[in-house]
C-alpha atoms as a PDB file:
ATOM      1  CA  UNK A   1       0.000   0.000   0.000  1.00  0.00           C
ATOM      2  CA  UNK A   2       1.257   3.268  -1.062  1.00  0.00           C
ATOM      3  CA  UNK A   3       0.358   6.422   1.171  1.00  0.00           C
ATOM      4  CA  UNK A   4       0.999  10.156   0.747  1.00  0.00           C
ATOM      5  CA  UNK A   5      -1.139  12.499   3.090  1.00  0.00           C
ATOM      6  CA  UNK A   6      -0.142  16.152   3.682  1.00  0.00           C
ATOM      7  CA  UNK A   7      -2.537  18.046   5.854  1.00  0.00           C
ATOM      8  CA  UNK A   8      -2.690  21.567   3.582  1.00  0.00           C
ATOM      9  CA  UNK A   9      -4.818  22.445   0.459  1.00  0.00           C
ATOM     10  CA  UNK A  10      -3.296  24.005  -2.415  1.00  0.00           C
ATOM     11  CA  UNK A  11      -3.999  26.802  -4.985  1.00  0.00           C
ATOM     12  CA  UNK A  12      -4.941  25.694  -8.336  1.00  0.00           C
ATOM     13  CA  UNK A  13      -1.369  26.926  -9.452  1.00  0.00           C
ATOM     14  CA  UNK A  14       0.169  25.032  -7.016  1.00  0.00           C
ATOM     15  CA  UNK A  15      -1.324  21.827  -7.146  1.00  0.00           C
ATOM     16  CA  UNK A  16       1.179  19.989  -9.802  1.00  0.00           C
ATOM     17  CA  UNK A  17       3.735  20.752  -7.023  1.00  0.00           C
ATOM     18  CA  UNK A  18       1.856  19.153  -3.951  1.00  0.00           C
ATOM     19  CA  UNK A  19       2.736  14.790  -3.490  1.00  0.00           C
ATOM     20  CA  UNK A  20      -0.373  12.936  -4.540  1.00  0.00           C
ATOM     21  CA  UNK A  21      -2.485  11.969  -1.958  1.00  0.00           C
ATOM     22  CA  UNK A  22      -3.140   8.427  -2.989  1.00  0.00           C
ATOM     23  CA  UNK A  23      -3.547   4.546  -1.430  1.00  0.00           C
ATOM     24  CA  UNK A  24      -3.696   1.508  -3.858  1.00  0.00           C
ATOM     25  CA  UNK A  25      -4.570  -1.904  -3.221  1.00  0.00           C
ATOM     26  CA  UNK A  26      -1.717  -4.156  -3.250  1.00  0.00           C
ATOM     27  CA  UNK A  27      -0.740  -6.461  -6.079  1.00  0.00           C
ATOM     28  CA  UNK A  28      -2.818  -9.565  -5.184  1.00  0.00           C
ATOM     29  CA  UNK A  29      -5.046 -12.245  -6.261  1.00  0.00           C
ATOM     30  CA  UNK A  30      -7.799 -10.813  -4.272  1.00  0.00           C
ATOM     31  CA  UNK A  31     -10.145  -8.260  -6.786  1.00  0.00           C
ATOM     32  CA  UNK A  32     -11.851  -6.211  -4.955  1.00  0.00           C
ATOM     33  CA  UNK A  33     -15.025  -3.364  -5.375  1.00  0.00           C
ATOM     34  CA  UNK A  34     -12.066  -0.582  -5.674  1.00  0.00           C
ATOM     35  CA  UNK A  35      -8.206  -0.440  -6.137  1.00  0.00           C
ATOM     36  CA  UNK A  36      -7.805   2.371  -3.682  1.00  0.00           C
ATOM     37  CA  UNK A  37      -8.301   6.078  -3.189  1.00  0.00           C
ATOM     38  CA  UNK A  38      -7.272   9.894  -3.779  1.00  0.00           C
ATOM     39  CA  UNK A  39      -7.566  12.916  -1.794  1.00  0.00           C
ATOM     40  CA  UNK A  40      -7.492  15.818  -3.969  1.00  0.00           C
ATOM     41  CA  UNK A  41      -6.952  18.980  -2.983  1.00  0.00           C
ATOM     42  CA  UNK A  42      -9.206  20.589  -4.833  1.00  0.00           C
ATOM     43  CA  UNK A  43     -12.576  20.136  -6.930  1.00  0.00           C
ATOM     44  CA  UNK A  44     -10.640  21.440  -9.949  1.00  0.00           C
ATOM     45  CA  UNK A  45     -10.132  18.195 -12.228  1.00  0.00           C
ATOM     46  CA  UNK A  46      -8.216  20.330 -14.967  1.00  0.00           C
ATOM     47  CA  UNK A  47      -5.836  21.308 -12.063  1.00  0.00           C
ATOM     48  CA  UNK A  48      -5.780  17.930  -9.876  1.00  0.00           C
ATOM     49  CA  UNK A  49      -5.802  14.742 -12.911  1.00  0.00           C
ATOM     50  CA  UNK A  50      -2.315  15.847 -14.598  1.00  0.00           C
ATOM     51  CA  UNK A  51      -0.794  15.311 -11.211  1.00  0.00           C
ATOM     52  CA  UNK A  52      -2.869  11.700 -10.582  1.00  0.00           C
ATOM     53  CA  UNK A  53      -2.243  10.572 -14.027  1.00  0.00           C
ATOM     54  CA  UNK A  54       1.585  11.419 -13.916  1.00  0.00           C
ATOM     55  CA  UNK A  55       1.840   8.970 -10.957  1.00  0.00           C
ATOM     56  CA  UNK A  56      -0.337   6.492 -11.787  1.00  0.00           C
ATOM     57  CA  UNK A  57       1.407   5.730 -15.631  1.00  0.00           C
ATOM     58  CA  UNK A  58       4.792   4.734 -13.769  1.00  0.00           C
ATOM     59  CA  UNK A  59       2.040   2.178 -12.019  1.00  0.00           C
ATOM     60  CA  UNK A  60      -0.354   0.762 -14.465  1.00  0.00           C
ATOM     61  CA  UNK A  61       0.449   2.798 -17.719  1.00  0.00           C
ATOM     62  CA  UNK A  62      -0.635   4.913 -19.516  1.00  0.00           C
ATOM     63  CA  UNK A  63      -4.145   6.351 -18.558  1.00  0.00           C
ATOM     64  CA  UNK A  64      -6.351   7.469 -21.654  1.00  0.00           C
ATOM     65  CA  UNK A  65     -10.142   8.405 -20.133  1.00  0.00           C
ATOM     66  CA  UNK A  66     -11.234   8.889 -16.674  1.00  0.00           C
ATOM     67  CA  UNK A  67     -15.140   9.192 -16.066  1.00  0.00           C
ATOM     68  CA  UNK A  68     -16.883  10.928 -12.987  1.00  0.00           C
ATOM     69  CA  UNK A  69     -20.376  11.996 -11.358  1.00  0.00           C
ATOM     70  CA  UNK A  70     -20.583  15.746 -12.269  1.00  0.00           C
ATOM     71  CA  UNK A  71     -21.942  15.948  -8.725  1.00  0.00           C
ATOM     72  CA  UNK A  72     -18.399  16.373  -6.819  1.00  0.00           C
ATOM     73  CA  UNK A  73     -17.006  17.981  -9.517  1.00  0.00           C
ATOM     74  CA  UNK A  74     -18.179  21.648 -10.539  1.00  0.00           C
ATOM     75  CA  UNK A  75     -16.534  21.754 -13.911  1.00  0.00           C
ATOM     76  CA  UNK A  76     -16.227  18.605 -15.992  1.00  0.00           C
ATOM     77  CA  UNK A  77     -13.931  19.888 -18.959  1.00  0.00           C
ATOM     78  CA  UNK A  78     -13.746  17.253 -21.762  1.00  0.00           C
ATOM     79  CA  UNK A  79     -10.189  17.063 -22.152  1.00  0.00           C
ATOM     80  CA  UNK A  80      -7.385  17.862 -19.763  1.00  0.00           C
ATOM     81  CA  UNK A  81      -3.471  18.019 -21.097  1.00  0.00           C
ATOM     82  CA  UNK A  82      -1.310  15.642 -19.008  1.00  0.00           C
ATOM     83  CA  UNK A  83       2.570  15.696 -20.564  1.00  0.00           C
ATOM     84  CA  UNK A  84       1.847  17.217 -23.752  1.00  0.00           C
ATOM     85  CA  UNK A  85      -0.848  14.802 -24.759  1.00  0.00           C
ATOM     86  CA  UNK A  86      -4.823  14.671 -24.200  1.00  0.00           C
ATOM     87  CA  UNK A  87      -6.809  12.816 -20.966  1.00  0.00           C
ATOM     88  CA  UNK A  88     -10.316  12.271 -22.137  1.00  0.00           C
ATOM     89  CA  UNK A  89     -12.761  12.944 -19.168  1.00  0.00           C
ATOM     90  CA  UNK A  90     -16.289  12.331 -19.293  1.00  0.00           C
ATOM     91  CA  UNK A  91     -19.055  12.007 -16.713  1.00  0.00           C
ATOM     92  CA  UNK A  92     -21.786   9.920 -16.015  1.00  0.00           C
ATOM     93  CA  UNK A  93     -24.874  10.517 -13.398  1.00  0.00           C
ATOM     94  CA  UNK A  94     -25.263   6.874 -12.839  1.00  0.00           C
ATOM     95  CA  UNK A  95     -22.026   6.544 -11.362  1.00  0.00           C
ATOM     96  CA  UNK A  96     -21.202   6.862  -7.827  1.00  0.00           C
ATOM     97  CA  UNK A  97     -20.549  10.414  -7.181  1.00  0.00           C
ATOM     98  CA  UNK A  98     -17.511   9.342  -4.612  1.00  0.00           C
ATOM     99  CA  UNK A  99     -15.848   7.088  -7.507  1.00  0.00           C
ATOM    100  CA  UNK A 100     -13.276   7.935 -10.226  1.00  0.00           C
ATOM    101  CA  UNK A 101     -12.567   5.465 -12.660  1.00  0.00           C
ATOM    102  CA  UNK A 102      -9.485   5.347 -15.014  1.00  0.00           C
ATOM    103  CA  UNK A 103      -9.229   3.398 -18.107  1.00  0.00           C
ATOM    104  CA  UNK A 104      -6.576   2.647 -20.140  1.00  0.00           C
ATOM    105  CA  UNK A 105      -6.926   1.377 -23.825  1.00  0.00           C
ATOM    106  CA  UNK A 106      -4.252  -1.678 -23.374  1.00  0.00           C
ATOM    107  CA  UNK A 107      -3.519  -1.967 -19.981  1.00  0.00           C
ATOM    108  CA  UNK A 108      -7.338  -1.958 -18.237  1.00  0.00           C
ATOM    109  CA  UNK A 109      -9.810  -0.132 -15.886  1.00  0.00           C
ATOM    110  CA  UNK A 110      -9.191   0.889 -12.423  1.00  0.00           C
ATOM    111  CA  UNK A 111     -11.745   2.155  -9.479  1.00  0.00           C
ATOM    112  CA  UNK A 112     -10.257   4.684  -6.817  1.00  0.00           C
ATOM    113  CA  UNK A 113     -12.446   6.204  -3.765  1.00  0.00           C
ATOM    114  CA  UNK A 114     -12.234  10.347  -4.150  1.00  0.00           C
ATOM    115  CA  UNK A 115     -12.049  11.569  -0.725  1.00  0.00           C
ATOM    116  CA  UNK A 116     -13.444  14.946  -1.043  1.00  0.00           C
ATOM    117  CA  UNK A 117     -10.872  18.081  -0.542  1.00  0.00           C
ATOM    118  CA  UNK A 118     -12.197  19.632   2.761  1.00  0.00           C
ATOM    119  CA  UNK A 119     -12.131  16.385   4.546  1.00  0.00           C
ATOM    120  CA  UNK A 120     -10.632  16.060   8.166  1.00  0.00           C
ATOM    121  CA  UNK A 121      -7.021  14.582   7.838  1.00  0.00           C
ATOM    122  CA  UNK A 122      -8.167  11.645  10.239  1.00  0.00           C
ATOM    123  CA  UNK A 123     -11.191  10.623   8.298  1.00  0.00           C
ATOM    124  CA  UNK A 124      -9.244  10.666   5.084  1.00  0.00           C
ATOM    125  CA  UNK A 125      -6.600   8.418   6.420  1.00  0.00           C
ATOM    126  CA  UNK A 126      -9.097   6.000   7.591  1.00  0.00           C
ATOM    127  CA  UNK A 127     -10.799   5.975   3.961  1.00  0.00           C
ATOM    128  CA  UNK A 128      -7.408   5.457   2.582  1.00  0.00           C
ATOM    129  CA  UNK A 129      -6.896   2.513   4.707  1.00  0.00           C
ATOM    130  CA  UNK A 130     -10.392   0.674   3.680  1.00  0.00           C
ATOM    131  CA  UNK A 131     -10.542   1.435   0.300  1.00  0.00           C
ATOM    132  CA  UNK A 132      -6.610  -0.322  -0.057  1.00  0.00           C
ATOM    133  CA  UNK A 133      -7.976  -3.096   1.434  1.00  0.00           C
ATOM    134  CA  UNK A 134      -7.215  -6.603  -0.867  1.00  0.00           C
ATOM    135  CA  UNK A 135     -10.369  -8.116  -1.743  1.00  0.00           C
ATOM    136  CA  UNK A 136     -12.643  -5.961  -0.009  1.00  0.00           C
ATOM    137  CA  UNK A 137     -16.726  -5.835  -1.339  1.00  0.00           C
ATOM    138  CA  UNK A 138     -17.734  -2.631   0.317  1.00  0.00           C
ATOM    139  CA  UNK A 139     -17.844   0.221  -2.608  1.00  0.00           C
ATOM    140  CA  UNK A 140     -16.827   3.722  -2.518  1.00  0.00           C
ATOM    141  CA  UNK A 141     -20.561   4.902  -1.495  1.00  0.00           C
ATOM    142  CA  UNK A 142     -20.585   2.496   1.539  1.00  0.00           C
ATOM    143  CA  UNK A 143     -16.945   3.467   2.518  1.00  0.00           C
ATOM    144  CA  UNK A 144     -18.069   6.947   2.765  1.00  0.00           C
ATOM    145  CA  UNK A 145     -21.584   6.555   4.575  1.00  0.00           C
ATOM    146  CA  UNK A 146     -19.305   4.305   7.389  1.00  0.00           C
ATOM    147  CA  UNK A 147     -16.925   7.076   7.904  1.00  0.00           C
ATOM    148  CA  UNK A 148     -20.166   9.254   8.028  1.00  0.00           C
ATOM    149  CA  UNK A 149     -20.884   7.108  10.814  1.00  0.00           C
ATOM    150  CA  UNK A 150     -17.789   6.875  12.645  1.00  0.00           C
ATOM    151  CA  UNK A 151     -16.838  10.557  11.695  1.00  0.00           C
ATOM    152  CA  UNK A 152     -20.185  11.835  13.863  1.00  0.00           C
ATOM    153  CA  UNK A 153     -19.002   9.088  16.840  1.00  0.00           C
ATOM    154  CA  UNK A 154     -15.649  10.733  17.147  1.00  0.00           C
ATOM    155  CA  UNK A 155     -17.227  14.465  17.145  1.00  0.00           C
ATOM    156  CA  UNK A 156     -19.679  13.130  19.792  1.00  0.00           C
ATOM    157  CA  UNK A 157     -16.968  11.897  21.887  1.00  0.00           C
ATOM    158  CA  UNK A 158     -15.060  14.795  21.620  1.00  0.00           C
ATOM    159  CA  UNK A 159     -18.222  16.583  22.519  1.00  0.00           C
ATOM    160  CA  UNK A 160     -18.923  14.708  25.579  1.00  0.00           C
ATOM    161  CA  UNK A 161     -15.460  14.827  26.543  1.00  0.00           C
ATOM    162  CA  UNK A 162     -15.581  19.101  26.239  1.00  0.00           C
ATOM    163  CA  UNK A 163     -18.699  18.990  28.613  1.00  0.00           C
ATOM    164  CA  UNK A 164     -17.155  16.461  31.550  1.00  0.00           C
ATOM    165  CA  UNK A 165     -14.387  19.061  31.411  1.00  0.00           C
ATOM    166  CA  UNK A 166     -15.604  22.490  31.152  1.00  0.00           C
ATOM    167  CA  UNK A 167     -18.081  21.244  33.867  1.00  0.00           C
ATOM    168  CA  UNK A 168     -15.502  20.381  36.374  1.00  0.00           C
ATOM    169  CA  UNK A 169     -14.531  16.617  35.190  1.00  0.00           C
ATOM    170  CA  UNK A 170     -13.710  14.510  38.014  1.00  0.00           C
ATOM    171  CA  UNK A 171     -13.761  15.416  41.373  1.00  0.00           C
ATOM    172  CA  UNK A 172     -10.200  15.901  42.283  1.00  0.00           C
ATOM    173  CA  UNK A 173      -8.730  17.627  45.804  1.00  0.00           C
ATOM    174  CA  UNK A 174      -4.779  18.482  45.569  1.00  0.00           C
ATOM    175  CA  UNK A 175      -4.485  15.567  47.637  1.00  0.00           C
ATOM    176  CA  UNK A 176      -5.512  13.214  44.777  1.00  0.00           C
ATOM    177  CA  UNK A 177      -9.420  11.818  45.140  1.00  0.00           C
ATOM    178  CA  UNK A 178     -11.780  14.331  47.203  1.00  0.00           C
ATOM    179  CA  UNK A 179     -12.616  12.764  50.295  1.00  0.00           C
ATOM    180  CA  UNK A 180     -16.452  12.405  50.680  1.00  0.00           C
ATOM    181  CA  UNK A 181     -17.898  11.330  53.761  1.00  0.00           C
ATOM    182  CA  UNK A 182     -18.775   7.972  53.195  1.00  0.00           C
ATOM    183  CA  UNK A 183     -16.657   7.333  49.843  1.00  0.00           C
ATOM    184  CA  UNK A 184     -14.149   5.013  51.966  1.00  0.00           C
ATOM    185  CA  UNK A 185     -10.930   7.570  51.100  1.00  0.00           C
ATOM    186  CA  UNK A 186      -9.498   9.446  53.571  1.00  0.00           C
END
């Protein structure tokens, strides 16, 4: 598994000089429902693919045509220059709006989770981790409703924890426990 996570976001003019945020699946036996994920840094595909595409070639080749949901993405262009030649993008509504999927004419089709840009550095490390997983059946929309999930537990938590303190958290005396008549500590 390959990871690269840098906790900034980038201007558009900057973003072919940022380390792609990226997790693939291992080489294995075991197909799975995707072959890993991306964190972009933006919703700018003309800005963010040329940087995806450079890194994924030295992988699995070169990449001709990527499709997406238009729903993440605010633009769709219809081409997108990657090292002097042409990346054919299109879009499709049926497609699940949290799934890129890159195709190459000789080599094959991959399926990578898109993390979107303004999430939490701890979330997106925890997608990164599931969607890499060998073999795994869960698909990019129920990767993202879990962390939904689990994202919302954490705030809780962190919620509940903010309220024990601010309201005076355990009962402590200087001496260590505060000694209560009748608690047994003296």
């Amino acid at each position: 598994m390959t990871t690269t996570i840098v906790d900034r976001t980038a201007p558009r003019d900057l973003a072919a000089e940022l380390p792609v945020r990226l997790s693939l699946t291992p080489k294995t036996t075991l197909a799975g429902q995707l072959d890993g994920a991306w964190w972009p840094y933006s919703r700018d595909l003309e800005a963010e693919l040329p940087p995806l595409a450079a890194a994924l070639e030295a992988l699995w080749g070169r990449i001709t045509r990527v499709t997406v949901n238009p729903t993440r993405w605010p633009v769709v262009p219809h081409t997108v220059a990657v090292d002097g030649r042409t990346l054919h993008v299109g879009w499709f509504t049926e497609q699940d709006p949290d799934k890129l999927i890159l195709l190459s004419y000789t080599v094959g089709r991959w399926d990578l989770l898109v993390i979107r840009p303004e999430t939490e550095p701890a979330s997106a490390a925890r997608l990164m981790a599931a969607a890499a997983i060998p073999g795994s059946v869960l698909t990019a929309g129920v990767l993202m409703a879990n962390e939904a999930v689990i994202g919302r537990g954490v705030r809780d938590a962190l919620r509940r924890e903010a309220t024990w303190e601010s309201e005076g958290g355990a009962c402590m005396s200087p001496f260590g426990y505060l000694s209560l008549p009748g608690n047994g500590w003296r």
